[in-house]
Protein backbone atom coordinates (compact mmCIF):
# COMPACT_ATOMS: atom_id res chain seq x y z
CA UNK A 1 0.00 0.00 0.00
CA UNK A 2 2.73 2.14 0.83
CA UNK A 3 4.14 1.59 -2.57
CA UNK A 4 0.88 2.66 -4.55
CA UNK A 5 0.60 5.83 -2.48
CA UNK A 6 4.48 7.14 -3.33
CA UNK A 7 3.08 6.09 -6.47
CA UNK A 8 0.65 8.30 -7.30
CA UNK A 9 2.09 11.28 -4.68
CA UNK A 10 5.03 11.54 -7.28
CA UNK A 11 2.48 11.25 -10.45
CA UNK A 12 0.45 14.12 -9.82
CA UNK A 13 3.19 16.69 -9.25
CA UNK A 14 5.27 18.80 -12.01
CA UNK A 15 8.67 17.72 -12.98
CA UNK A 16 11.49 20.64 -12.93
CA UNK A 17 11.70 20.99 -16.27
CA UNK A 18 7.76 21.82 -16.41
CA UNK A 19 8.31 24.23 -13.64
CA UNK A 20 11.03 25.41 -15.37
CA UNK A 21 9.18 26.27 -18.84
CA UNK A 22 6.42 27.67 -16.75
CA UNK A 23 8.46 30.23 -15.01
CA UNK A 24 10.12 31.45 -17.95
CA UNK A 25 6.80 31.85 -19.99
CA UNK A 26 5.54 34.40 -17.05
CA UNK A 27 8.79 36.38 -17.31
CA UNK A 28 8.51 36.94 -20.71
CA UNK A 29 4.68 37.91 -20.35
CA UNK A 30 5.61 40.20 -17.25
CA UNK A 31 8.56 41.85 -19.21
CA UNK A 32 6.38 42.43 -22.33
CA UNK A 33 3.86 44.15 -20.19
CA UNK A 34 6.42 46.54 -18.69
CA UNK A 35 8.24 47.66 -21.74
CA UNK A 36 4.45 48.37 -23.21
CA UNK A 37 4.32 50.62 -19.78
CA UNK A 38 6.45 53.70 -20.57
CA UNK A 39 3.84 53.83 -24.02
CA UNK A 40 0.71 53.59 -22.31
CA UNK A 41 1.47 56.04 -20.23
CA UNK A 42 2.91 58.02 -22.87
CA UNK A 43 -0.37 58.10 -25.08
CA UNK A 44 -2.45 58.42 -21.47
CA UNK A 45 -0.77 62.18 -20.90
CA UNK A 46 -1.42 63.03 -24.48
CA UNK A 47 -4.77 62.30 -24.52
CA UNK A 48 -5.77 64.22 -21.15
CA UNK A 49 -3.38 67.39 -22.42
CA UNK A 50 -6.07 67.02 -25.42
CA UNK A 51 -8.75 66.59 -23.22
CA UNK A 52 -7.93 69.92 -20.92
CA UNK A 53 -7.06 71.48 -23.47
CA UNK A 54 -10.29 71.57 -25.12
CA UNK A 55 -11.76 72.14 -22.12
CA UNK A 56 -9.95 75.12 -21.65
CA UNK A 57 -10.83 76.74 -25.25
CA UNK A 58 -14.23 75.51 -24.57
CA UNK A 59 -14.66 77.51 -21.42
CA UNK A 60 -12.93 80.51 -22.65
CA UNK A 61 -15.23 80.68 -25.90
CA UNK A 62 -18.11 80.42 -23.46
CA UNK A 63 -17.31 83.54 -21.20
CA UNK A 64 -16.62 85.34 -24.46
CA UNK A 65 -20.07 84.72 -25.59
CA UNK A 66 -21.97 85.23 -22.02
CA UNK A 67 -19.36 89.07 -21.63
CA UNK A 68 -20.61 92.25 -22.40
CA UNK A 69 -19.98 93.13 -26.12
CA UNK A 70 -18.73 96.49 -25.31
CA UNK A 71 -16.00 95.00 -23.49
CA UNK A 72 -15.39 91.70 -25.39
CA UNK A 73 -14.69 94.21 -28.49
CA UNK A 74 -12.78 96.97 -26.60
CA UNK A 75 -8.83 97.73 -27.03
CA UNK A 76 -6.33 95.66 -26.79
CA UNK A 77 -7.67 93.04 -29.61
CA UNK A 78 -5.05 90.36 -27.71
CA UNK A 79 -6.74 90.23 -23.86
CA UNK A 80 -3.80 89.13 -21.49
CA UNK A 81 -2.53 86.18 -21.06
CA UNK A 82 -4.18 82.94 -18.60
CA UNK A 83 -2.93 80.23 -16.79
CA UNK A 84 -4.07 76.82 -15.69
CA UNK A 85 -2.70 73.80 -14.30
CA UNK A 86 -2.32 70.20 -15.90
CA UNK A 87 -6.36 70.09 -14.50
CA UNK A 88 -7.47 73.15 -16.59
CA UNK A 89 -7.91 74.79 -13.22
CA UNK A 90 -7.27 78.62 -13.88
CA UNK A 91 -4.03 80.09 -11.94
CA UNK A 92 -3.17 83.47 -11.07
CA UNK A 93 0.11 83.64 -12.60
CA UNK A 94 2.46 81.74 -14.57
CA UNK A 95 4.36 80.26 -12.26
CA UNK A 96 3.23 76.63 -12.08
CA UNK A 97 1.17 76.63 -14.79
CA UNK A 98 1.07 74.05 -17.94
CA UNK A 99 -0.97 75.43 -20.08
CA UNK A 100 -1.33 79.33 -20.75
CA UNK A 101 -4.13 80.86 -23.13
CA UNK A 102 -4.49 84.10 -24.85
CA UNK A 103 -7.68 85.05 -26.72
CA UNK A 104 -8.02 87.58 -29.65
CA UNK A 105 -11.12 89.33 -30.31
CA UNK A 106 -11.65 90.71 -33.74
CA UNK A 107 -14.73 92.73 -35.29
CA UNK A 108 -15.31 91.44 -38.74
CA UNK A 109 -18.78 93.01 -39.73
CA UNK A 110 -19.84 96.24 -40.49
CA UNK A 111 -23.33 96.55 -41.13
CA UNK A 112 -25.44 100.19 -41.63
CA UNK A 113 -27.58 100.65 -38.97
CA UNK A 114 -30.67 100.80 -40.41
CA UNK A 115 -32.18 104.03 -39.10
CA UNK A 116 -29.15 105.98 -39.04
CA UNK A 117 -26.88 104.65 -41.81
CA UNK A 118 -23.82 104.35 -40.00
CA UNK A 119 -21.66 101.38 -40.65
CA UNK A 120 -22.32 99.37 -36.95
CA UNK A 121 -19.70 96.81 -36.04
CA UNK A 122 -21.66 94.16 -34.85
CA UNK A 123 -20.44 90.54 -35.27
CA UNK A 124 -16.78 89.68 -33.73
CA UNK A 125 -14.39 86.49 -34.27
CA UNK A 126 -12.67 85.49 -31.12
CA UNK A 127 -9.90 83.09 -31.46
CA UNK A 128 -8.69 81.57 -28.63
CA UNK A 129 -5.21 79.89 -28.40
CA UNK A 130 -3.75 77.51 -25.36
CA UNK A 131 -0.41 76.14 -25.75
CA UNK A 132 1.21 73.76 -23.85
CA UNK A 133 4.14 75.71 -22.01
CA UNK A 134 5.15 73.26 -18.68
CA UNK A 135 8.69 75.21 -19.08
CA UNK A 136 7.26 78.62 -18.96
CA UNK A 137 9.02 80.02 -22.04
CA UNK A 138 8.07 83.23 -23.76
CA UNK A 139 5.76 82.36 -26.49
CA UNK A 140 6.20 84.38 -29.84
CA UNK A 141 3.34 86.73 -31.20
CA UNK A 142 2.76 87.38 -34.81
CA UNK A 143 3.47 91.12 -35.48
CA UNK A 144 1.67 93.18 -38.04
CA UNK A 145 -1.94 94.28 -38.27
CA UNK A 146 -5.51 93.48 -37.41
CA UNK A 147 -5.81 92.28 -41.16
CA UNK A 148 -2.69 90.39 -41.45
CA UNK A 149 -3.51 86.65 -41.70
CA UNK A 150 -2.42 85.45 -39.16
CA UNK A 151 -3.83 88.12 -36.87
CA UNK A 152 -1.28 90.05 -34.98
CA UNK A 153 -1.56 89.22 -31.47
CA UNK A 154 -1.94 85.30 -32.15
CA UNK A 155 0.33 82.82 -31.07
CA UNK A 156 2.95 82.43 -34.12
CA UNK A 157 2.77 79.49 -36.20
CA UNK A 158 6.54 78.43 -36.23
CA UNK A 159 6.53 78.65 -32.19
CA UNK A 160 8.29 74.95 -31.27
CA UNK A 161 5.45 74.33 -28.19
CA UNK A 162 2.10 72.48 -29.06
CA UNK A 163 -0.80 74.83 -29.35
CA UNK A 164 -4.42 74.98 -30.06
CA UNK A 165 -6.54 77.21 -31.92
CA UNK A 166 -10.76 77.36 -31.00
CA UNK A 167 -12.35 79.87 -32.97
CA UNK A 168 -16.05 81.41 -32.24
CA UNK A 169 -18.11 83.93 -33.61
CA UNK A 170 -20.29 86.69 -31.02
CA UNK A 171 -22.76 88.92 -32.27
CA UNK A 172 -23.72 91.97 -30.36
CA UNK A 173 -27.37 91.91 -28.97
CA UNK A 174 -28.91 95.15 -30.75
């Protein structure tokens, strides 16, 4: 009896080599999912900088529609800049900040009022721009005029940092 159970003790267990194979399978399925790591997390940051930065030009299109017209349209055409965190959370200054917006308001319309005549500027383009600036570097601004394409006062096209452009249209409530 003793024989039969050493028997079947020693046939239901793995042999080294088995072991063996089985360890070295899980190694190389542990040390594919790390070097996949670095990439996931890669494409993860990229998509939320995408995602707040929407949010950002979202919300800043938004208060341009709900301001006053009077001062949405008022001098300078380039309002100052603002600063938010990696959560789009707005900041007081640039110190800290990851992303940093500016917003250009343009008047694009002129249509005669129709009582008086007078050419009324009604209708404006704002443009607003958020760049990705973790490094807080100065960020270049197109020079030129209000007609220049594009507008002076915008973010310049050959800057090196990652920026967005939102564009919306406000019409003054007559």
């Amino acid at each position: 009896m003793k024989r039969t159970l050493r028997r079947s003790i020693r046939a239901a267990g793995f042999s080294l080599i088995e072991v063996l194979v089985a360890v070295g399978i899980g190694v190389v399925a542990v040390t594919t999912l790390f070097a996949l790591l670095p990439a996931g997390l890669s494409n993860f940051r990229q998509s939320m900088n995408i995602s707040v930065t929407s949010q950002i030009g979202d919300r800043l299109l938004k208060e341009a529609s709900q301001a006053d017209y009077a001062e949405l349209v008022a001098e300078p055409q380039t309002k100052p800049w603002r600063y938010f965190d990696d959560e789009g959370v707005e900041m007081k200054t640039a110190e800290g900040a990851v992303f940093h917006a500016i917003m250009h308001v343009q008047t694009t319309v002129e249509k005669p009022d129709e009582r008086s005549g007078i050419p009324q500027r009604n209708f404006a383009t704002v443009m607003v721009q958020v760049i990705l600036n973790t490094e807080n570097v100065p960020v270049p601004l197109v020079k030129g005029d209000a007609n220049s394409s594009p507008p002076a006062g915008t973010i310049d096209p050959i800057c090196d940092l990652p920026f967005t452009s939102f564009v919306g249209h406000v019409a003054k409530m007559l």
